[in-house]
Protein backbone atom coordinates (compact mmCIF):
# COMPACT_ATOMS: atom_id res chain seq x y z
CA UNK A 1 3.33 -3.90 30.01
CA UNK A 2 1.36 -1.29 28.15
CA UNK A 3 2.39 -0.34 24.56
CA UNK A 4 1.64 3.47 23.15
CA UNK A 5 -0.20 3.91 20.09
CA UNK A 6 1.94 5.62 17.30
CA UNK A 7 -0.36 6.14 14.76
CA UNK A 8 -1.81 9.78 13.92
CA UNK A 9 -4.45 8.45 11.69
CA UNK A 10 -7.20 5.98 11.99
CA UNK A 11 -6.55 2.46 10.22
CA UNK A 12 -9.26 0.81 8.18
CA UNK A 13 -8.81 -2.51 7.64
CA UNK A 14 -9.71 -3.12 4.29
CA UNK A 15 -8.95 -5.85 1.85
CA UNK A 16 -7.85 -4.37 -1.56
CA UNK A 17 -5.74 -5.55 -4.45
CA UNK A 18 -3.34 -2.98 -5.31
CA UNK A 19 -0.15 -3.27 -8.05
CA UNK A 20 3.19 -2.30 -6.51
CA UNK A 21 6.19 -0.78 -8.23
CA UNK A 22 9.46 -0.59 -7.27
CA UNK A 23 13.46 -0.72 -9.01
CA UNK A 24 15.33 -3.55 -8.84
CA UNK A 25 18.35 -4.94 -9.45
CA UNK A 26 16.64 -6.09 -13.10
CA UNK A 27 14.98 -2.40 -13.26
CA UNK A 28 11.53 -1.54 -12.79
CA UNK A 29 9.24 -4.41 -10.62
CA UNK A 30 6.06 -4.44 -10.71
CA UNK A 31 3.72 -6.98 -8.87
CA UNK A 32 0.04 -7.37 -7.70
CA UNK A 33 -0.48 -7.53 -3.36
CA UNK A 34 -3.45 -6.90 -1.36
CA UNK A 35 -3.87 -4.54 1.68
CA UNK A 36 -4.38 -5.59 4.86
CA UNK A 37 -4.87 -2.37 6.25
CA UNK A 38 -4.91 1.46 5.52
CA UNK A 39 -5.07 5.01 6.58
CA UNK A 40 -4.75 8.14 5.13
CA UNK A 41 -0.84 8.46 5.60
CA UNK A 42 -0.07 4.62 4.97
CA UNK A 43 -0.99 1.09 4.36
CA UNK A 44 0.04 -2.49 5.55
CA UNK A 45 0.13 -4.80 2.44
CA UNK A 46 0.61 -8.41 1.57
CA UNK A 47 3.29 -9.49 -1.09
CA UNK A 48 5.27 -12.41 -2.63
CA UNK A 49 8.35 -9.71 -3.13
CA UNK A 50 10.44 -9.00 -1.24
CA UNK A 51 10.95 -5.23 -0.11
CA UNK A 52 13.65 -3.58 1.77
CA UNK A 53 13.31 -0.73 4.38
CA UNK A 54 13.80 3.01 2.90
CA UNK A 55 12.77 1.64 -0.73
CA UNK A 56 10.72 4.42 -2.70
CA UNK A 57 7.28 2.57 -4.42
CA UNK A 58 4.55 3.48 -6.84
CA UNK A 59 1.19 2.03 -5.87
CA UNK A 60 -2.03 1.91 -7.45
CA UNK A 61 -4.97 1.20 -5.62
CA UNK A 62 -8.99 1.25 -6.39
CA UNK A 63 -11.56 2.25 -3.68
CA UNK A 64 -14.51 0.44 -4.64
CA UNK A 65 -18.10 1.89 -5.04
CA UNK A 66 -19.06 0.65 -1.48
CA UNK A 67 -16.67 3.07 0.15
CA UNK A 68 -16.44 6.13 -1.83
CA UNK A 69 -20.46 6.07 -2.10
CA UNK A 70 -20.34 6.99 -5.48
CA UNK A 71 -17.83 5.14 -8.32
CA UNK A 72 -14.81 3.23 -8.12
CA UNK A 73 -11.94 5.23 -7.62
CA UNK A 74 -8.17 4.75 -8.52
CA UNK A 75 -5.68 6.49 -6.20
CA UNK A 76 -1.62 6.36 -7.59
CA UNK A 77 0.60 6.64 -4.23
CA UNK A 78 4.14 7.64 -4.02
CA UNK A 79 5.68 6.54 -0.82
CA UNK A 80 8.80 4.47 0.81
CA UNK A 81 8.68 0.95 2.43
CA UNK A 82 9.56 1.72 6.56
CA UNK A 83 9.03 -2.50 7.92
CA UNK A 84 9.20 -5.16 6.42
CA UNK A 85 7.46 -8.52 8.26
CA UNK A 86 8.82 -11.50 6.74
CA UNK A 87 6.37 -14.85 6.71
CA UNK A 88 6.98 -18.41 5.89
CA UNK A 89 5.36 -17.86 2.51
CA UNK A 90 4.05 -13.94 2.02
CA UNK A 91 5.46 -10.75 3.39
CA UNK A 92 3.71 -8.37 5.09
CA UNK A 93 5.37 -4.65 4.16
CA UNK A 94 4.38 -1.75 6.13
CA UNK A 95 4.47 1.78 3.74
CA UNK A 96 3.37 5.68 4.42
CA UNK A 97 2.49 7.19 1.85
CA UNK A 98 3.99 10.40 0.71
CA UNK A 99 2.09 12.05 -1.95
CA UNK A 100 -0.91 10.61 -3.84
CA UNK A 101 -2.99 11.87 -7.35
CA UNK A 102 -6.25 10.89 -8.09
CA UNK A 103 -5.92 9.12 -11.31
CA UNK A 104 -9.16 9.86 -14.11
CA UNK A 105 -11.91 6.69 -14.59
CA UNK A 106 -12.30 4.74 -17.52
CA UNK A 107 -14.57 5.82 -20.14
């Protein structure tokens, strides 16, 4: 049995720690995860939270030096969980991203 590719964009699997935001029940969450993989319209991270389908986050992730060629950059991401993969310890949440901002380095 053959499956079919869904994705548009290319993945690049890439470990990066990223801080995830999202509302709760106790208001605004916000906790540290790590990608597994990413493309330009979403990401597959790692988390101790646990996420629900259809929930809008705020993510913040830095590109390191080693990619962009240049500096390190921070990227904010607006976007809404669409699978959640639950694990015996971890979850593994897959996101697209919706709209993003280039946020400005550190003096």
């Amino acid at each position: 049995m053959e499956s079919t590719e869904r994705r548009a964009q290319q993945r690049f699997t890439l470990t990066l720690p990223l801080t995830v935001r999202s509302n709760g029940p106790a208001g605004l969450v916000e906790r540290t995860a790590h990608t597994r993989d990413i493309s330009f319209r979403g990401l597959y991270f790692i988390s101790d939270e646990q996420y629900m389908p259809g929930v809008p986050i705020e993510f913040v992730l830095t590109l390191p030096k080693e990619i962009t060629q240049a500096g390190d950059v921070s990227i904010r991401c607006y976007g809404q969980v669409v699978r959640v993969e639950p694990n015996a310890t971890k979850n593994g949440v897959a996101a697209r991203i919706e709209r993003y901002e280039f946020l400005p380095t550190a003096a």
